[in-house]
PDB file of N, CA and C in Angstrom:
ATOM      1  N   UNK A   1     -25.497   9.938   8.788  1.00  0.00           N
ATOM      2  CA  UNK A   1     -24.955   8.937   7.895  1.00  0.00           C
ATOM      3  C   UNK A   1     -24.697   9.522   6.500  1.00  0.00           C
ATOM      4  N   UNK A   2     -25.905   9.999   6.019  1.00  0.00           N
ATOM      5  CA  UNK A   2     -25.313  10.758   4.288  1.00  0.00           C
ATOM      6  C   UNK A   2     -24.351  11.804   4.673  1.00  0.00           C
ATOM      7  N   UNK A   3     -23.819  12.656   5.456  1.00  0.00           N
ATOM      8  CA  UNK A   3     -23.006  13.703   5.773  1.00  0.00           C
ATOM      9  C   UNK A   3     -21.591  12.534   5.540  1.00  0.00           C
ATOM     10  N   UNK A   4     -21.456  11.245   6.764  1.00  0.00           N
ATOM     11  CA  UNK A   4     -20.491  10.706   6.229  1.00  0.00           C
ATOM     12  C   UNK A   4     -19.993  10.219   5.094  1.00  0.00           C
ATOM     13  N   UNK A   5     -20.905  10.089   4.018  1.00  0.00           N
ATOM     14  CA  UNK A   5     -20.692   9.425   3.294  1.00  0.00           C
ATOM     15  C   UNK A   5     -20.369  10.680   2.066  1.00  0.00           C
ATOM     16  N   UNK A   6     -21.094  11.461   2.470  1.00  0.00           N
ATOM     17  CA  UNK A   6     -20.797  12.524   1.046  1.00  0.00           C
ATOM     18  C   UNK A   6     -19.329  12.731   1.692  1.00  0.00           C
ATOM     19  N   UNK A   7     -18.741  13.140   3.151  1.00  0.00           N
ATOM     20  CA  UNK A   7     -17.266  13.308   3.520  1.00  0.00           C
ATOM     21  C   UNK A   7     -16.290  12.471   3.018  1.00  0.00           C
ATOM     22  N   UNK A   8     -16.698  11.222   2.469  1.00  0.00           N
ATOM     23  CA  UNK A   8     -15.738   9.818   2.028  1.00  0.00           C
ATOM     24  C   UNK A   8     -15.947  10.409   0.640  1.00  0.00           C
ATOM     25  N   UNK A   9     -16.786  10.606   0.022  1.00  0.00           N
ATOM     26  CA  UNK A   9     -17.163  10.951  -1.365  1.00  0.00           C
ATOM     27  C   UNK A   9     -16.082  11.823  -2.120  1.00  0.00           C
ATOM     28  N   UNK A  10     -15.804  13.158  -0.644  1.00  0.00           N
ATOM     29  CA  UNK A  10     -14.885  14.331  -1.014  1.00  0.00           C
ATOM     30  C   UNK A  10     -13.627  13.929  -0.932  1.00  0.00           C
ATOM     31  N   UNK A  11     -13.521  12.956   0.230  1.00  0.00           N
ATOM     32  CA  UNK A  11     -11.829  12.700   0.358  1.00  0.00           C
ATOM     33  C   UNK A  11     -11.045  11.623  -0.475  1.00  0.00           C
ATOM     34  N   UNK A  12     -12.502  10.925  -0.890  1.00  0.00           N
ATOM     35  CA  UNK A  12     -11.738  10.199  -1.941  1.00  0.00           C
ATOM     36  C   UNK A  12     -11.502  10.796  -3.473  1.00  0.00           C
ATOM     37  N   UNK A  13     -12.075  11.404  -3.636  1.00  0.00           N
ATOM     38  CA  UNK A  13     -12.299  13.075  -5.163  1.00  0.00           C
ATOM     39  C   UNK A  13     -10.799  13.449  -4.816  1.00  0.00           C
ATOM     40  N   UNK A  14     -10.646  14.367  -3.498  1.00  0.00           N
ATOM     41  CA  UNK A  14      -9.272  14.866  -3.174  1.00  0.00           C
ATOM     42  C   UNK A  14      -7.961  14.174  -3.364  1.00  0.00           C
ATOM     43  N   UNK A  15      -8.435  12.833  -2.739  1.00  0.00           N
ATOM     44  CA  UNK A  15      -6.957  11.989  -2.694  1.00  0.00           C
ATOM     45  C   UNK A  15      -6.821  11.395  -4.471  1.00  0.00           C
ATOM     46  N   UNK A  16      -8.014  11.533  -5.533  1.00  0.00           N
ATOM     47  CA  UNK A  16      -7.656  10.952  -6.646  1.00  0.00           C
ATOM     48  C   UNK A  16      -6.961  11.862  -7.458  1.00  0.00           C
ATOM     49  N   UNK A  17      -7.754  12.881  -7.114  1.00  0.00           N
ATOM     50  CA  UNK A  17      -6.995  14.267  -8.033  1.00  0.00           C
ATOM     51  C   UNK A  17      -5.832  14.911  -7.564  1.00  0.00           C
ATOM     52  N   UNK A  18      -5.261  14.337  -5.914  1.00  0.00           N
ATOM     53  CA  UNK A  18      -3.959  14.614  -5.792  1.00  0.00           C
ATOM     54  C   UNK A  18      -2.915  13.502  -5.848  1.00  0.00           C
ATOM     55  N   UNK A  19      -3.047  12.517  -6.360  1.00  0.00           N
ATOM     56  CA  UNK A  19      -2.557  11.410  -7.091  1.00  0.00           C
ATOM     57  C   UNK A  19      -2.615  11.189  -8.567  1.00  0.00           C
ATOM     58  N   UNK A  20      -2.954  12.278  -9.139  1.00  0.00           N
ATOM     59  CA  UNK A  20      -2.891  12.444 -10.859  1.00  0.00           C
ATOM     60  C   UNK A  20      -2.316  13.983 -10.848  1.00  0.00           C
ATOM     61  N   UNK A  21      -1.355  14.406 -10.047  1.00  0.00           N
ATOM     62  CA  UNK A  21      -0.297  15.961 -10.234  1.00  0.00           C
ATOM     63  C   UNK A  21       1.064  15.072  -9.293  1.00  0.00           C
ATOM     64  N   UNK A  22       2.264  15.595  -9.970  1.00  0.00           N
ATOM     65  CA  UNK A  22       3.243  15.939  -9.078  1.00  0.00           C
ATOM     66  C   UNK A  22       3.611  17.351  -8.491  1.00  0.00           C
ATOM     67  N   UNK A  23       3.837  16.903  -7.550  1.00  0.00           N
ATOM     68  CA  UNK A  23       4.109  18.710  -6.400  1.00  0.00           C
ATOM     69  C   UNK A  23       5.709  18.808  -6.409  1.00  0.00           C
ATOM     70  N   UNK A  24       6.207  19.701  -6.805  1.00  0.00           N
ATOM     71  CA  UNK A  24       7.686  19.576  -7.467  1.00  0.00           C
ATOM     72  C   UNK A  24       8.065  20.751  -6.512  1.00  0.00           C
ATOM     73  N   UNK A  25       8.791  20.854  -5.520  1.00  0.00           N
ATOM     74  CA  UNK A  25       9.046  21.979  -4.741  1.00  0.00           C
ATOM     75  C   UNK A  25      10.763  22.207  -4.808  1.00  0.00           C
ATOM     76  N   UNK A  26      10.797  22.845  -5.480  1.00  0.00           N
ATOM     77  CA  UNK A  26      11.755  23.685  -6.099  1.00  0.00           C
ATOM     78  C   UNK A  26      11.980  24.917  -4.521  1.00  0.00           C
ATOM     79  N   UNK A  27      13.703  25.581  -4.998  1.00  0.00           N
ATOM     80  CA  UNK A  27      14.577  26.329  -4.496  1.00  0.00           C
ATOM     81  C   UNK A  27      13.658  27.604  -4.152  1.00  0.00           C
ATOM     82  N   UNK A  28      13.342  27.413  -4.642  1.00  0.00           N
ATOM     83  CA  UNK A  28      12.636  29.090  -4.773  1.00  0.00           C
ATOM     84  C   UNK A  28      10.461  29.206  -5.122  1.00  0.00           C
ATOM     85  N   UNK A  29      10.545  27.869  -5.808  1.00  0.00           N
ATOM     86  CA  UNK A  29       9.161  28.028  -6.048  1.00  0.00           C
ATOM     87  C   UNK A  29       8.416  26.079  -5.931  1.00  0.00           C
ATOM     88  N   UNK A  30       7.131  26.004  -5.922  1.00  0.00           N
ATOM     89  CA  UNK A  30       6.748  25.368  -5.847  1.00  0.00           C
ATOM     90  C   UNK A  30       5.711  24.682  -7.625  1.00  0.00           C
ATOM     91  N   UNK A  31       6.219  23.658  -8.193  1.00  0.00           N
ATOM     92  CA  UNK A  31       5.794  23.401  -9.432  1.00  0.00           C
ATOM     93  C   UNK A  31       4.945  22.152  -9.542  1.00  0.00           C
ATOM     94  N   UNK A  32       4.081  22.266 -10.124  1.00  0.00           N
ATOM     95  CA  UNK A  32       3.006  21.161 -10.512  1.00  0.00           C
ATOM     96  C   UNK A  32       2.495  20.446 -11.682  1.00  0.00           C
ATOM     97  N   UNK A  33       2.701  19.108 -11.822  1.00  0.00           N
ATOM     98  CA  UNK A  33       3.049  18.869 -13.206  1.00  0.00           C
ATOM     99  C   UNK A  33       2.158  17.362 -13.220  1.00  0.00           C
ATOM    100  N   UNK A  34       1.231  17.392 -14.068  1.00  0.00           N
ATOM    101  CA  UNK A  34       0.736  16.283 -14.992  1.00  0.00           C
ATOM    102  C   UNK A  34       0.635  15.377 -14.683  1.00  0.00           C
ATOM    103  N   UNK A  35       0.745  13.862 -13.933  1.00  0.00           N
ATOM    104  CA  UNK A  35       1.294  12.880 -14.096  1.00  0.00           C
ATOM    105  C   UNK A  35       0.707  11.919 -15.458  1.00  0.00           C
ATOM    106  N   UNK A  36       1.624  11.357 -16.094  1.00  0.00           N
ATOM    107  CA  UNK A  36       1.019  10.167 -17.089  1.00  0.00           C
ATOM    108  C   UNK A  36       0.301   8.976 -16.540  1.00  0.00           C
ATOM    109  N   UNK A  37       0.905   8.390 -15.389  1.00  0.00           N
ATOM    110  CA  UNK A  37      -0.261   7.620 -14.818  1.00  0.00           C
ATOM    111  C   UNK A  37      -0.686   8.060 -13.672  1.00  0.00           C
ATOM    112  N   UNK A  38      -1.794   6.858 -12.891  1.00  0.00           N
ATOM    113  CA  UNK A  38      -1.562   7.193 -11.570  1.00  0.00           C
ATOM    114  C   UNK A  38      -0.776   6.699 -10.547  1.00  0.00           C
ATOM    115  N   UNK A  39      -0.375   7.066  -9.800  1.00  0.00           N
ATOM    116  CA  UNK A  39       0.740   6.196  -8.862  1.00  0.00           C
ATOM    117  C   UNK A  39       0.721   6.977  -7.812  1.00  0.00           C
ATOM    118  N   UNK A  40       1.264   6.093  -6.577  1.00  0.00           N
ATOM    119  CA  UNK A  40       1.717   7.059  -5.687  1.00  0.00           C
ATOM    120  C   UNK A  40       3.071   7.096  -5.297  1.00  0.00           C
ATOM    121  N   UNK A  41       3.968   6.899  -6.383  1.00  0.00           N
ATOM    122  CA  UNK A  41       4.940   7.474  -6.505  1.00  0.00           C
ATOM    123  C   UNK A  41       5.371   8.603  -7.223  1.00  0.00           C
ATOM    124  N   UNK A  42       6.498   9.282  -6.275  1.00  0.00           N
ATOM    125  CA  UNK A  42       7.073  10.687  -6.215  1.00  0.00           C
ATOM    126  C   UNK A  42       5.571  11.862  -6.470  1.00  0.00           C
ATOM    127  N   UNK A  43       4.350  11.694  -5.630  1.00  0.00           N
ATOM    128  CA  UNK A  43       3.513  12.799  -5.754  1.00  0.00           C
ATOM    129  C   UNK A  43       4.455  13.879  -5.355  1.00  0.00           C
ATOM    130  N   UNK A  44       4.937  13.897  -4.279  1.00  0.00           N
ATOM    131  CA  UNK A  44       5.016  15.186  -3.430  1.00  0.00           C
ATOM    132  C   UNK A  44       6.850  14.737  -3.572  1.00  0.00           C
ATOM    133  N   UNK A  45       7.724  16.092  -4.205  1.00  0.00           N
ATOM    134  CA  UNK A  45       9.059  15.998  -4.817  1.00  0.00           C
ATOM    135  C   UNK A  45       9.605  16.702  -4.132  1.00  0.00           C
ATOM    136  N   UNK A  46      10.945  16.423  -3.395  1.00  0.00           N
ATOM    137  CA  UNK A  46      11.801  17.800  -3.166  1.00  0.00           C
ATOM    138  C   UNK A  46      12.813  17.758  -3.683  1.00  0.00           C
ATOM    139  N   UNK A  47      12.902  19.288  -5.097  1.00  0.00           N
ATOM    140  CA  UNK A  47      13.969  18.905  -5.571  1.00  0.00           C
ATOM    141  C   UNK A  47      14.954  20.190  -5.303  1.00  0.00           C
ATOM    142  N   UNK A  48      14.731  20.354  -4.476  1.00  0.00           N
ATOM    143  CA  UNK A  48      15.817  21.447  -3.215  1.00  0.00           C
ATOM    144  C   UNK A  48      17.368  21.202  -3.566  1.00  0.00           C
ATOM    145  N   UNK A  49      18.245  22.152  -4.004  1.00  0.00           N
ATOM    146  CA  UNK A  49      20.109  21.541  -3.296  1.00  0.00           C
ATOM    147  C   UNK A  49      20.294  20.617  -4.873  1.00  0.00           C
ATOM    148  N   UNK A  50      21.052  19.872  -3.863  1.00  0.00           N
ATOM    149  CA  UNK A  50      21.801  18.934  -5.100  1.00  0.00           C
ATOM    150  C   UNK A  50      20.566  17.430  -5.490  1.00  0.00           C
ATOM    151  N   UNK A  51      19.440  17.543  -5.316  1.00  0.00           N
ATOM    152  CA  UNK A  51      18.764  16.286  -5.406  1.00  0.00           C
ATOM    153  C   UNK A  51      18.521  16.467  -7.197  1.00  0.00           C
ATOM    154  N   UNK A  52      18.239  17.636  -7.725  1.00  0.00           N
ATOM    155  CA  UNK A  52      18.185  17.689  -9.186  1.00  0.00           C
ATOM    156  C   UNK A  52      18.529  16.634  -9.498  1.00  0.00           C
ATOM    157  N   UNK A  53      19.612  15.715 -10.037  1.00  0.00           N
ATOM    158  CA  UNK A  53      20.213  15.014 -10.835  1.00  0.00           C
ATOM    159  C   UNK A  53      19.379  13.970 -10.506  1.00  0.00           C
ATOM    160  N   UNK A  54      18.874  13.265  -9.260  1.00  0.00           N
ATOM    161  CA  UNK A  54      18.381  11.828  -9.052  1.00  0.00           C
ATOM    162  C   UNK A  54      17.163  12.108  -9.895  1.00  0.00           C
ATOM    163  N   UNK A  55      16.293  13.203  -9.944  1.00  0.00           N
ATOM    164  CA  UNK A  55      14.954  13.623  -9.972  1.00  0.00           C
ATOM    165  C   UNK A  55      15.121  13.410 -11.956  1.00  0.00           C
ATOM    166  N   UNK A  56      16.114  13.648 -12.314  1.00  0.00           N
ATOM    167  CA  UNK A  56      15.910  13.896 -14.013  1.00  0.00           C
ATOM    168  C   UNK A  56      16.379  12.682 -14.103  1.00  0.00           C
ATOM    169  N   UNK A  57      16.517  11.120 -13.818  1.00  0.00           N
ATOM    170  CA  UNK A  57      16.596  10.095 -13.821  1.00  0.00           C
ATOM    171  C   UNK A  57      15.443   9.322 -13.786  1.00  0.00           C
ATOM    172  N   UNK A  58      14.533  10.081 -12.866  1.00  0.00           N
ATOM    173  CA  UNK A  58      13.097   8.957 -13.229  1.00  0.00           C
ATOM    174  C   UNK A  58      12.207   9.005 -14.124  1.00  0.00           C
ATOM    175  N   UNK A  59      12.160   7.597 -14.491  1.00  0.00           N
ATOM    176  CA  UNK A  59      11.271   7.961 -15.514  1.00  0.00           C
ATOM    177  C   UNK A  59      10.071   8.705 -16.073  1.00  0.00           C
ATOM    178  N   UNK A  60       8.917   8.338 -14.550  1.00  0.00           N
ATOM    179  CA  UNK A  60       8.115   8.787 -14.306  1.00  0.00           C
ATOM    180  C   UNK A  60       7.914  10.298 -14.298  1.00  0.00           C
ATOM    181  N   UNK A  61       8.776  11.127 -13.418  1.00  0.00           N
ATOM    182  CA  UNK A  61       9.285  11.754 -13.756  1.00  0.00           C
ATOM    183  C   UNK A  61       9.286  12.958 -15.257  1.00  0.00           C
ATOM    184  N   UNK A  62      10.563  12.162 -15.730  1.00  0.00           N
ATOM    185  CA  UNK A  62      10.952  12.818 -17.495  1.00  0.00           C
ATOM    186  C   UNK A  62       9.723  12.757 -18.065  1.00  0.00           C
ATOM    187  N   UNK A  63       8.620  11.264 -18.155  1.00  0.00           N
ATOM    188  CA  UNK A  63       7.809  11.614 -18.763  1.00  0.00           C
ATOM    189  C   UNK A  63       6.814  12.762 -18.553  1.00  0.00           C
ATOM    190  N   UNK A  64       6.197  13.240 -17.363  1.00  0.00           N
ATOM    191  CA  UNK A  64       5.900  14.342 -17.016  1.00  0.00           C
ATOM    192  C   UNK A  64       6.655  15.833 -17.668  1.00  0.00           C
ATOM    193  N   UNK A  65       7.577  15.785 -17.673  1.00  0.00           N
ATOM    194  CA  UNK A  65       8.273  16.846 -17.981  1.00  0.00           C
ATOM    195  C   UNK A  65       9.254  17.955 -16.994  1.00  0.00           C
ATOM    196  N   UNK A  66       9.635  17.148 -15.934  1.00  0.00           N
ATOM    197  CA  UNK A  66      10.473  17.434 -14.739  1.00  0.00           C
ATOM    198  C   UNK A  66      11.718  18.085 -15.595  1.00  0.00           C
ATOM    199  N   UNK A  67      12.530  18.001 -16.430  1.00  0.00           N
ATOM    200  CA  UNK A  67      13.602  17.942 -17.579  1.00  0.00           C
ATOM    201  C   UNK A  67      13.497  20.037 -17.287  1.00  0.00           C
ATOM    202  N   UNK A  68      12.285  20.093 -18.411  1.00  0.00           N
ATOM    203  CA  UNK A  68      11.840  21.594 -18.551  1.00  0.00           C
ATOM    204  C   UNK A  68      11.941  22.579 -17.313  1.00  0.00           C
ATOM    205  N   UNK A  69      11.212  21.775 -16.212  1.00  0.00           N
ATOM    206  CA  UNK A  69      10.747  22.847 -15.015  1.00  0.00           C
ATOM    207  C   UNK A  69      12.181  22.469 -14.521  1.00  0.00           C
ATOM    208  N   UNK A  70      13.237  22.042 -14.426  1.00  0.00           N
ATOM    209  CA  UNK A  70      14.542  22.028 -13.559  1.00  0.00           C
ATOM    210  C   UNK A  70      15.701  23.227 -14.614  1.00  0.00           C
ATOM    211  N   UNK A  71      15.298  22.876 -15.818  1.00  0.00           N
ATOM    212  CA  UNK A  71      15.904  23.879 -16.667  1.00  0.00           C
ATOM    213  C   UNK A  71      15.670  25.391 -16.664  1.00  0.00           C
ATOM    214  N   UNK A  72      14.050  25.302 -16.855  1.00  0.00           N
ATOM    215  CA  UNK A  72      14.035  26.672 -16.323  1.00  0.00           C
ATOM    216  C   UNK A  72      14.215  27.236 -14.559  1.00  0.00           C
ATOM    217  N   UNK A  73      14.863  26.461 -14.004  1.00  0.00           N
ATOM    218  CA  UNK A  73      14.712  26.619 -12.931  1.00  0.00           C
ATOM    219  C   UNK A  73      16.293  27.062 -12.384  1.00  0.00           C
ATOM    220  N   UNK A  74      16.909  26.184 -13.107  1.00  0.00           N
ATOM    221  CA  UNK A  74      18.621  26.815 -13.431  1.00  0.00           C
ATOM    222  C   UNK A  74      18.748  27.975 -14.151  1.00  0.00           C
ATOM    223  N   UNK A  75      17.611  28.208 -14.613  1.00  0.00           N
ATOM    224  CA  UNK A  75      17.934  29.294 -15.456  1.00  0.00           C
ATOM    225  C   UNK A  75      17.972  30.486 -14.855  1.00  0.00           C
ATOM    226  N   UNK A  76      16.864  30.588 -13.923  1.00  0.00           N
ATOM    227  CA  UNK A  76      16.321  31.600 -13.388  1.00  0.00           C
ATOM    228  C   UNK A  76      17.451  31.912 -12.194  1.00  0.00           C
ATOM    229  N   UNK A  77      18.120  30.781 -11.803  1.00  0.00           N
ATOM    230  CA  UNK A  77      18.842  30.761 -10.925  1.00  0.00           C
ATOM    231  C   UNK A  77      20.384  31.410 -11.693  1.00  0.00           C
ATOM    232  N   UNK A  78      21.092  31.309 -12.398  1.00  0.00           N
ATOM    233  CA  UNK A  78      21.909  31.814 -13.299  1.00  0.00           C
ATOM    234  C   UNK A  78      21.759  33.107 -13.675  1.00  0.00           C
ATOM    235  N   UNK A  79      20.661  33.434 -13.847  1.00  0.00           N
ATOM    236  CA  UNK A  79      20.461  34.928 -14.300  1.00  0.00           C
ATOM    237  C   UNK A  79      20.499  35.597 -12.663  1.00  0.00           C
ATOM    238  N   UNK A  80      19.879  35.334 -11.777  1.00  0.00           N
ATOM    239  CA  UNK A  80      20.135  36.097 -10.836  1.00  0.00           C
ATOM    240  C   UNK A  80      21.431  36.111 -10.115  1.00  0.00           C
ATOM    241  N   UNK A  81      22.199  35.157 -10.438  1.00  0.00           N
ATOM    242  CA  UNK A  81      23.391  35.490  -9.815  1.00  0.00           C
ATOM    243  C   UNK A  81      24.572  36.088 -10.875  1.00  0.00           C
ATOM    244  N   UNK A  82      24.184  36.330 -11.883  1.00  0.00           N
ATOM    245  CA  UNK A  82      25.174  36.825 -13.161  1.00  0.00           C
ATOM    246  C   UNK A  82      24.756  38.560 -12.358  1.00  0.00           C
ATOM    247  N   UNK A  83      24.104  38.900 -11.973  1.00  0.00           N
ATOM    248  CA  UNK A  83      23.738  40.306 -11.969  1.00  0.00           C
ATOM    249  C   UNK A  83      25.252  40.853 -11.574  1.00  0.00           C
TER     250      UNK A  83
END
């Protein structure tokens, strides 16, 4: 019985602290960012291809700072194909 209960103890620790990050999975890399509240909206992001534009629309989102990590993320992408 205490084994179960310390196991509920951990998974609920896990599921709080992975409901206060967004998982931002980017072209090339995988990014993790802040959230301002908690929610369980957009934890886990794919902002793969052409989805960028919907993704710098939410609020939730911008406030985090999604804006930055998509910028530098064009960036990185621009420089490697200028070579």
């Amino acid at each position: 019985m205490k084994k179960a209960i310390l196991g509920l103890i951990i998974a609920a620790a896990a599921g709080y602290g992975l409901l206060s990050y967004h998982f931002v999975l980017l072209d090339s890399s995988l990014k993790i960012l802040k959230k301002t509240t908690i929610r369980y909206e957009n934890t886990f992001v794919d902002a793969r291809g052409t989805k960028k534009l919907e993704l710098a629309l939410k609020p939730d989102l911008i406030s985090a700072g999604i804006n930055d990590v998509l910028d530098q993320a064009n960036g990185s992408i621009n420089k490697n194909t200028s070579k």
